[in-house]
Protein backbone atom coordinates (compact mmCIF):
# COMPACT_ATOMS: atom_id res chain seq x y z
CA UNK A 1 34.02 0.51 6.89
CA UNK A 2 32.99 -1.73 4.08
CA UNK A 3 34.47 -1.49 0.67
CA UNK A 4 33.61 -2.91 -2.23
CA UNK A 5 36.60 -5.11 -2.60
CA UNK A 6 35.75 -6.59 0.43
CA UNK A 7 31.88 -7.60 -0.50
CA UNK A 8 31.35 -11.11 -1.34
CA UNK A 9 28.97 -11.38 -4.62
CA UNK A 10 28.15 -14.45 -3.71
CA UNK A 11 26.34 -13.35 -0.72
CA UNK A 12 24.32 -11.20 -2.33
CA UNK A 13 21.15 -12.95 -3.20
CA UNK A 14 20.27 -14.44 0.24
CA UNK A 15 21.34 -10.70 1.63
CA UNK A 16 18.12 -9.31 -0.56
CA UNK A 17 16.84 -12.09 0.39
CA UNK A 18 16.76 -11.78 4.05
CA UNK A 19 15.89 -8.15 3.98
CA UNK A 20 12.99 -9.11 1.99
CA UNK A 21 11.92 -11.70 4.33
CA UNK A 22 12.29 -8.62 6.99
CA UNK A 23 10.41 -6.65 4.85
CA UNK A 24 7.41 -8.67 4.69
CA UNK A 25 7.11 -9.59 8.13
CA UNK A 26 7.35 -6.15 8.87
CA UNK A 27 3.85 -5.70 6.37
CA UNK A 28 2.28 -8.89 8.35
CA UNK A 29 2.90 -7.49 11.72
CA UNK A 30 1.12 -4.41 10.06
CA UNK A 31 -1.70 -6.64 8.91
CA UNK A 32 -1.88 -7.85 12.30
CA UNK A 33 -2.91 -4.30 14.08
CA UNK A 34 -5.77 -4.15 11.21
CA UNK A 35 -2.87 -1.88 8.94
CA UNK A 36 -2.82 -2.55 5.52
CA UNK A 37 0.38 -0.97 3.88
CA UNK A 38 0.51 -0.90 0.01
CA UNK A 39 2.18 1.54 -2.45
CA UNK A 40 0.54 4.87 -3.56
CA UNK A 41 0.24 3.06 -6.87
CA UNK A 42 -1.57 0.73 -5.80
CA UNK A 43 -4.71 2.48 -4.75
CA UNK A 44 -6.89 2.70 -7.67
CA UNK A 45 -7.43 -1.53 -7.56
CA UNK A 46 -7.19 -1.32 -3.61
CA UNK A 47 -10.21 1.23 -4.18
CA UNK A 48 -11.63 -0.60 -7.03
CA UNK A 49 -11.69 -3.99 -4.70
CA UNK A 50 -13.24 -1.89 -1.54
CA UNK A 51 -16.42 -0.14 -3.31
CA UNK A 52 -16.82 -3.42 -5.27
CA UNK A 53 -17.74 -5.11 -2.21
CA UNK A 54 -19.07 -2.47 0.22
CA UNK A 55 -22.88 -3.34 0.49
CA UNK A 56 -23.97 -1.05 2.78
CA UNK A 57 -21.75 1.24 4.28
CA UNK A 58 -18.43 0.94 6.22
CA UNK A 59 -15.36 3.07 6.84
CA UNK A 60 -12.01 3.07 5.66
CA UNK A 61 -8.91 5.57 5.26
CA UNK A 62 -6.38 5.62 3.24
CA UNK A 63 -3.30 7.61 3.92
CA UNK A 64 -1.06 8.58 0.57
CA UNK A 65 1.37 9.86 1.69
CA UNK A 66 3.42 11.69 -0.63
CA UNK A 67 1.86 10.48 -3.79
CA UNK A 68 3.01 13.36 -6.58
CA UNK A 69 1.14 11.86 -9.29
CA UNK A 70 -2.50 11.56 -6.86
CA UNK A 71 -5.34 11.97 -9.80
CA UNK A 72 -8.69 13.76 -8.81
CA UNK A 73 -10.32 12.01 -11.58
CA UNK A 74 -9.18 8.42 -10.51
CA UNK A 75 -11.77 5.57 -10.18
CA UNK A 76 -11.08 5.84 -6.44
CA UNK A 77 -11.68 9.43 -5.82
CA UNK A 78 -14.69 9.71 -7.93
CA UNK A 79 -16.32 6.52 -6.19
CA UNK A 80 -15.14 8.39 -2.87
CA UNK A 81 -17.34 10.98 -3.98
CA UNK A 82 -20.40 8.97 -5.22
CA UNK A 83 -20.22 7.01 -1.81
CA UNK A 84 -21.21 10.09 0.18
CA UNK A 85 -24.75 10.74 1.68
CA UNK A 86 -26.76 13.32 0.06
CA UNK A 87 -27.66 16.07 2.01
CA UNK A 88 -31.40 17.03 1.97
């Protein structure tokens, strides 16, 4: 077991460092399978950037998981519901 007497300080920057580096491969190797992770936060200007340059149609889904502060009245959830066809 580890105690804190024990840690080296001096280690500590590449430590973050490496599990960073982890981190973000981890997101590329997401990218890879056609995945693209981001926070919850981040979704209004990931939304903002996909209606911006859908032309004609396409499909996309975005999973929040566990977002608390999701907002109905968001740029992306009110150009979610502009995007849908009309019914007749």
């Amino acid at each position: 077991m580890s105690t804190m007497a024990n840690r080296d300080p001096a280690n500590l920057f590449s430590k973050l460092s490496a599990e960073f580096n982890r981190y973000i491969l981890e997101q590329k190797s997401q990218i890879e399978r056609d995945i693209l992770p981001f926070p919850a936060a981040e979704s209004d200007r990931l939304g903002q950037t996909l209606f911006a340059n859908l032309s004609e149609g396409g499909f996309c889904t975005f999973v929040v998981a566990g977002r608390r502060d999701w907002d109905p009245r968001s740029y992306y959830r009110q150009m979610t519901i502009d995007s849908q066809p009309l019914s007749s």
